[in-house]
C-alpha atoms as a PDB file:
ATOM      1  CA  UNK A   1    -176.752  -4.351 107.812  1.00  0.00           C
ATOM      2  CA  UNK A   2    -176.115  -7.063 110.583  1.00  0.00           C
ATOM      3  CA  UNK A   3    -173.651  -5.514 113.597  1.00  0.00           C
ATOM      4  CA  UNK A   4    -170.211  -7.180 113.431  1.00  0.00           C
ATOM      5  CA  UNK A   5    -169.568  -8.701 116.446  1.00  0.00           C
ATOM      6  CA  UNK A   6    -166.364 -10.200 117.700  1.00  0.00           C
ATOM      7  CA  UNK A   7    -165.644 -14.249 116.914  1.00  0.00           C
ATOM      8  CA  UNK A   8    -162.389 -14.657 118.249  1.00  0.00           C
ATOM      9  CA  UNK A   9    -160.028 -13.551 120.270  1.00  0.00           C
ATOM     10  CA  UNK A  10    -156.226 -13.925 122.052  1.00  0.00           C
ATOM     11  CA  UNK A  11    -154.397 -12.066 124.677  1.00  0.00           C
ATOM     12  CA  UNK A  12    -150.359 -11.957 123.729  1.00  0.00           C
ATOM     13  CA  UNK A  13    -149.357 -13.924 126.676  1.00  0.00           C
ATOM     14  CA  UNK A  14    -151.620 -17.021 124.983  1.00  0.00           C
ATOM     15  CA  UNK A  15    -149.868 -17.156 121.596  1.00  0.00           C
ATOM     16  CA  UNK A  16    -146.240 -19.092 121.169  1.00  0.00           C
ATOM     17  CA  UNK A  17    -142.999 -17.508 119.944  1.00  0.00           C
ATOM     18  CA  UNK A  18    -142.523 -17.892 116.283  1.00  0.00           C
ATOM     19  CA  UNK A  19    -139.505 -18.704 114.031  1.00  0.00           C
ATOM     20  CA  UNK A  20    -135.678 -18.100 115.077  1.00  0.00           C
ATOM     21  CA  UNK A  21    -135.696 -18.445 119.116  1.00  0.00           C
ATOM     22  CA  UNK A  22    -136.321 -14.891 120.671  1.00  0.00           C
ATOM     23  CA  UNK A  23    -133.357 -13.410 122.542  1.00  0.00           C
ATOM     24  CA  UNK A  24    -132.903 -14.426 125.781  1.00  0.00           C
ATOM     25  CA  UNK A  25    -134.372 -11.671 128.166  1.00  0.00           C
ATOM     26  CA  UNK A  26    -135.630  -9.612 125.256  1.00  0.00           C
ATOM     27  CA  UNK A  27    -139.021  -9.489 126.303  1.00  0.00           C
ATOM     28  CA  UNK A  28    -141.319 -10.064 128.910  1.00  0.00           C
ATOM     29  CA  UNK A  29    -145.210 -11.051 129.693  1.00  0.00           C
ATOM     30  CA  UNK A  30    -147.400  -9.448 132.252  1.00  0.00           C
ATOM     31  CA  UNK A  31    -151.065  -8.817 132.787  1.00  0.00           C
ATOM     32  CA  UNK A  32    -151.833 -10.431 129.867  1.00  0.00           C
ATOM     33  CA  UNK A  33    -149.275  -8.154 127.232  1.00  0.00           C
ATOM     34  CA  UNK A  34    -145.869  -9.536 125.489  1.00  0.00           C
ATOM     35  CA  UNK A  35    -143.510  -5.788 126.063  1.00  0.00           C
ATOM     36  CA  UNK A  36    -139.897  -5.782 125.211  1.00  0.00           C
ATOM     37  CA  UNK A  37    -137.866  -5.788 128.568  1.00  0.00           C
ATOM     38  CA  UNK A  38    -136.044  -2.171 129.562  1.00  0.00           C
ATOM     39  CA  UNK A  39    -132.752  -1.191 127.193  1.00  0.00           C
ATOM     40  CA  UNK A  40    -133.563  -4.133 124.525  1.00  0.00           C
ATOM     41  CA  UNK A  41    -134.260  -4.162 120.722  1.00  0.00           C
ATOM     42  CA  UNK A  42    -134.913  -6.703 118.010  1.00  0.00           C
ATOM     43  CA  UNK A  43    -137.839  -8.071 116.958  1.00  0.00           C
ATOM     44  CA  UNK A  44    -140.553 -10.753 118.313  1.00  0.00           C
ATOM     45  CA  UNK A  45    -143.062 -12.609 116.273  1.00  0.00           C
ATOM     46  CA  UNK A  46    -145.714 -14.672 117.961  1.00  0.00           C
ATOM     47  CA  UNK A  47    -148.398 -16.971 116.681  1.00  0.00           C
ATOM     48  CA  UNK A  48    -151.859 -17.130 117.808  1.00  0.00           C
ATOM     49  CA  UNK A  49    -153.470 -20.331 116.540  1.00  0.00           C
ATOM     50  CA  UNK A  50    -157.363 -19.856 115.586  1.00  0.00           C
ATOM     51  CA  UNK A  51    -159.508 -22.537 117.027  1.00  0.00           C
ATOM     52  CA  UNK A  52    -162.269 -24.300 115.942  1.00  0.00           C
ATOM     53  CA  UNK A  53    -164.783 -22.148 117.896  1.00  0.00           C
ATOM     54  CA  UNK A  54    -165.062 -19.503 115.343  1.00  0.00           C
ATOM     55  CA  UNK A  55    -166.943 -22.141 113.169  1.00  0.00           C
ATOM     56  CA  UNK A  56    -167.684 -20.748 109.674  1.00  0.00           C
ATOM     57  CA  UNK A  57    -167.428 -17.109 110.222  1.00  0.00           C
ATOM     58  CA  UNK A  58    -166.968 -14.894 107.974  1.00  0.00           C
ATOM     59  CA  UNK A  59    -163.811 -12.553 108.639  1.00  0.00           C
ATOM     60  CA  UNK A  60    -164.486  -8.539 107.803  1.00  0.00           C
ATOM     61  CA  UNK A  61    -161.408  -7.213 110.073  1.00  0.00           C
ATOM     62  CA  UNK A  62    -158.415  -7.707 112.878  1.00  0.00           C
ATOM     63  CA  UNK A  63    -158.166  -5.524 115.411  1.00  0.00           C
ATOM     64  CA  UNK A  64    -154.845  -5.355 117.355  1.00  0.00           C
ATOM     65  CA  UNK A  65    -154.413  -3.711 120.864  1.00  0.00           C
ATOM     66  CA  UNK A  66    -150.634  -2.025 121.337  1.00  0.00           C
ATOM     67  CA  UNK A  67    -148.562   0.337 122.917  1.00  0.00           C
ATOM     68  CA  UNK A  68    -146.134   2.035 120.601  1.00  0.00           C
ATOM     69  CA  UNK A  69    -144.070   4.604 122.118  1.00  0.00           C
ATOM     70  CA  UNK A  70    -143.091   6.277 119.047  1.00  0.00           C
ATOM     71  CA  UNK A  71    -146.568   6.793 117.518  1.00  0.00           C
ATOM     72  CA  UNK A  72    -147.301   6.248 113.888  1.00  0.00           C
ATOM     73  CA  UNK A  73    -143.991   7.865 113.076  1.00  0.00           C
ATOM     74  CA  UNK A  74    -141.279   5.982 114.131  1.00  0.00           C
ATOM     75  CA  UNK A  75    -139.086   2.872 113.656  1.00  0.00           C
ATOM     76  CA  UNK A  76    -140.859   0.833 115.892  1.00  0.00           C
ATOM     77  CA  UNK A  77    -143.744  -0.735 115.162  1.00  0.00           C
ATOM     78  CA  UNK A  78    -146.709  -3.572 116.029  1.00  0.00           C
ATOM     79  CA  UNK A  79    -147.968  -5.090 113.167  1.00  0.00           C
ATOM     80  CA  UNK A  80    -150.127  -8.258 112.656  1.00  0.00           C
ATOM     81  CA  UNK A  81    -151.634 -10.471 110.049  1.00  0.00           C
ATOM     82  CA  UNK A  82    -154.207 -13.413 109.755  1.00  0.00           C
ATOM     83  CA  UNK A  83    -152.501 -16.268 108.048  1.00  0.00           C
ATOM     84  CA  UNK A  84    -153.794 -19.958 107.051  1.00  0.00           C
ATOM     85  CA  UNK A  85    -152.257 -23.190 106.038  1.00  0.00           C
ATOM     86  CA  UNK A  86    -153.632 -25.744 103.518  1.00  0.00           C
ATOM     87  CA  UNK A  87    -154.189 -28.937 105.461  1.00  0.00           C
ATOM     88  CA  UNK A  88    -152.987 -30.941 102.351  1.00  0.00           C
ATOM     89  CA  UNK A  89    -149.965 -28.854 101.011  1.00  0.00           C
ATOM     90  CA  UNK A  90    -148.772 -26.645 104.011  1.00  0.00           C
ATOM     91  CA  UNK A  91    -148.770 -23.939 101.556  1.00  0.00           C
ATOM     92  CA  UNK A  92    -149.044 -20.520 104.021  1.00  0.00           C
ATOM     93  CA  UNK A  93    -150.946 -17.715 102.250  1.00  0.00           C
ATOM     94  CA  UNK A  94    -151.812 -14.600 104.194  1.00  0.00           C
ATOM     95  CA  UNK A  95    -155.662 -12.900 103.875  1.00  0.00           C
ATOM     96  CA  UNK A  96    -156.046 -10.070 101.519  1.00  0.00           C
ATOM     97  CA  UNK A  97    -156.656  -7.175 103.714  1.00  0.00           C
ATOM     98  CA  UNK A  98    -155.719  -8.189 107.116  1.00  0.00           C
ATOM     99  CA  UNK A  99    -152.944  -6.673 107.843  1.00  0.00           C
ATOM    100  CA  UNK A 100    -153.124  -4.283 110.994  1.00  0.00           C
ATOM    101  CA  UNK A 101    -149.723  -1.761 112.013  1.00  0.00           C
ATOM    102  CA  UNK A 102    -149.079   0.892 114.669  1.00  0.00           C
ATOM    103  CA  UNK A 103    -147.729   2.430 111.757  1.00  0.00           C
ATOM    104  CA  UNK A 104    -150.276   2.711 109.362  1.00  0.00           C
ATOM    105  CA  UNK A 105    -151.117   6.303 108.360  1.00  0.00           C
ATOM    106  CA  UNK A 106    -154.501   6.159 110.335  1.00  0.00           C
ATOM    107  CA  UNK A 107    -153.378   4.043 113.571  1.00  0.00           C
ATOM    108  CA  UNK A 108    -154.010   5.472 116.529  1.00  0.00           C
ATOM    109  CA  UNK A 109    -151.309   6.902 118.790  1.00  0.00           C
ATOM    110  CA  UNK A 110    -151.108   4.947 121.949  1.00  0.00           C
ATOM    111  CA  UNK A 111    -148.683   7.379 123.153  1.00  0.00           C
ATOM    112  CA  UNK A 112    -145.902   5.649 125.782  1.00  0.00           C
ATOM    113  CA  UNK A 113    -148.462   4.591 128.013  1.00  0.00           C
ATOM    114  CA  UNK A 114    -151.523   4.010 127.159  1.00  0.00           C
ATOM    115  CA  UNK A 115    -153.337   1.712 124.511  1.00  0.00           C
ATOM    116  CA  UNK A 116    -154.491   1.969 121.193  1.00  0.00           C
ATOM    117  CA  UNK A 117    -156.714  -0.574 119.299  1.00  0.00           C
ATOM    118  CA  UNK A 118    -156.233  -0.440 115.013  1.00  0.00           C
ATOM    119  CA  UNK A 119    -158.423  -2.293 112.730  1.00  0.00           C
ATOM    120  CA  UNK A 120    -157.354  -3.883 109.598  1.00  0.00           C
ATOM    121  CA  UNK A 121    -158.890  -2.450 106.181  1.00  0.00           C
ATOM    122  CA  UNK A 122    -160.774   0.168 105.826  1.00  0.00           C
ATOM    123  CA  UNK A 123    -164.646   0.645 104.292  1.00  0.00           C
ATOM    124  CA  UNK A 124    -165.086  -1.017 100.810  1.00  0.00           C
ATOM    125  CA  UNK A 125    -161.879  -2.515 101.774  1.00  0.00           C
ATOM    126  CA  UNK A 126    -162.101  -5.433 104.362  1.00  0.00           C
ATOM    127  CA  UNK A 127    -161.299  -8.900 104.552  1.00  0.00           C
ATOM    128  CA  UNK A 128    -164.500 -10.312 103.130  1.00  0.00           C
ATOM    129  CA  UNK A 129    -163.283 -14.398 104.207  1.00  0.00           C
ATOM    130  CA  UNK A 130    -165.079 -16.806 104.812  1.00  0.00           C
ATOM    131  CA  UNK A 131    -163.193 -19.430 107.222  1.00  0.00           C
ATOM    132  CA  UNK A 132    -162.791 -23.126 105.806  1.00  0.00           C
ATOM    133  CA  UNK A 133    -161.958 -25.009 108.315  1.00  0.00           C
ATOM    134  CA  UNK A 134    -162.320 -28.385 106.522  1.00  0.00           C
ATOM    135  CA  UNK A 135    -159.087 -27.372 104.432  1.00  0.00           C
ATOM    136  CA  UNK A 136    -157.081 -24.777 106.225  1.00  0.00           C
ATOM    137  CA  UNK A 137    -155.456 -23.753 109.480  1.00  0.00           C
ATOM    138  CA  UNK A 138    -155.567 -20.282 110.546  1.00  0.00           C
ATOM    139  CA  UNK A 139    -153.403 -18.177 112.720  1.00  0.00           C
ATOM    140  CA  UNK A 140    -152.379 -14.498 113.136  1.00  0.00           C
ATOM    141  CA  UNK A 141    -149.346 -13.556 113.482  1.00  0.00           C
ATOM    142  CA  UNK A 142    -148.079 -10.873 115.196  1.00  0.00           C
ATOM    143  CA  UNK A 143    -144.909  -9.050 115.132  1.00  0.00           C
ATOM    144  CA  UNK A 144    -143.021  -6.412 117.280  1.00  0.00           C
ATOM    145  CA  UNK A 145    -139.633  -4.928 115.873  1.00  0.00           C
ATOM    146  CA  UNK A 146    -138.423  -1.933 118.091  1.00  0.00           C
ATOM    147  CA  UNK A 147    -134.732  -0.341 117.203  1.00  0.00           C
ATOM    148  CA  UNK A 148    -134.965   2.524 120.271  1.00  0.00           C
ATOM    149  CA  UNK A 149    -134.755   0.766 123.228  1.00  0.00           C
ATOM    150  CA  UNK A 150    -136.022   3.844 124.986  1.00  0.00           C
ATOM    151  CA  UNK A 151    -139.915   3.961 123.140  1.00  0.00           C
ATOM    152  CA  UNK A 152    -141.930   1.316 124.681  1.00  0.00           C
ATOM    153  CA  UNK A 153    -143.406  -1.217 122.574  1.00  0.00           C
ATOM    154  CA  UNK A 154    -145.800  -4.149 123.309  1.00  0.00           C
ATOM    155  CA  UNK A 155    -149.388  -5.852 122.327  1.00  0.00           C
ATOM    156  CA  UNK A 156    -152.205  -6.625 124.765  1.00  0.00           C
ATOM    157  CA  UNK A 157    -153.873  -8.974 122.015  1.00  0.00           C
ATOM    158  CA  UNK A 158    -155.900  -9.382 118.821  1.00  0.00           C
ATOM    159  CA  UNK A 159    -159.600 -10.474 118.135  1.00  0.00           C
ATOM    160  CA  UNK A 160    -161.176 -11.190 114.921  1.00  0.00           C
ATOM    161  CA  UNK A 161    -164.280  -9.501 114.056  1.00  0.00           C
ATOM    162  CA  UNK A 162    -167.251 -11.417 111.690  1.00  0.00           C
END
C-alpha cells in the first residue's frame, strides 16, 4: 500500500468568509488561525477554494487543525467539509465521507490551548474521490459555531490527503 501523502493544503487566514456577512468584530486572524474575538458567539463559515495544483488526485481524507475549548462534548464546535461545484450547472454536492468535527465521538481534545488535528472517515470508510477538474470546482468549507463565549474556539487550517 502506497503512503498517503498530503496534496493540498490552506491555513484559515487564506480562505474568504462565506454566506451572510460575519459580525462585525466577531472574530479575528492571527498567526495564521481564524479565533472568535474575547466575549463573542455566533457562527463563521469560511471557504477555502482548491486549486488546480492538486491535479488528479485522488482524495482518501481531510484533516482539520482546531482549538475547541469545550472538547468533544460541548456546544461549540469546528467542523469542515470538502464541497464541489459542477462547472455547467452550479449544482453544489458535498463528498461522501469528508466531513471532519471537533465533535465527533473520536476527535481529539485540543483542550483550551493547545491544538488538535481530526481526520475525516475512518478505515474502510474514506473518501475514495477522485478530483475532476475538467467538470467541477472544489472547496472546503469550514465552519465555527461557538454559543459560550468563554471556551475558545478557532482553526489553524485544513489539508487534503491523496
Amino acid at each position: 500500500m502506497a503512503q498517503s501523502s498530503v496534496v493540498w493544503s490552506a491555513n484559515a487566514m487564506a480562505c474568504v468568509q462565506a454566506g451572510a456577512p460575519i459580525v462585525p468584530n466577531l472574530y479575528d486572524a492571527l498567526s495564521g488561525a481564524v479565533r472568535f474575538r474575547v466575549n463573542q458567539v455566533g457562527n463563521i463559515a469560511l471557504i477555502c477554494s482548491i486549486d488546480h495544483s492538486t491535479g488528479q488526485s485522488g482524495l482518501r481524507s481531510l484533516r482539520l487543525t482546531y482549538r475547541d475549548g469545550d472538547g468533544s462534548l460541548g456546544p461549540s464546535e469546528v467542523r469542515a467539509v470538502v464541497r464541489r461545484i459542477r462547472r455547467t450547472t452550479g449544482a453544489v454536492t458535498t463528498l461522501a465521507n469528508s466531513e471532519v468535527r471537533s465533535n465527533a465521538p473520536n476527535a481529539p481534545n485540543s483542550g483550551p490551548t493547545g491544538w488538535a488535528t481530526h481526520t475525516s472517515g475512518s478505515p474502510g470508510n474514506v473518501m475514495n474521490h477522485l478530483m475532476d477538474l475538467v467538470n467541477y470546482y472544489y472547496y472546503v468549507q469550514i465552519n465555527l459555531e461557538r454559543t459560550d463565549p468563554g471556551v475558545p474556539l478557532s482553526v489553524m487550517g485544513v489539508h487534503l490527503i491523496d
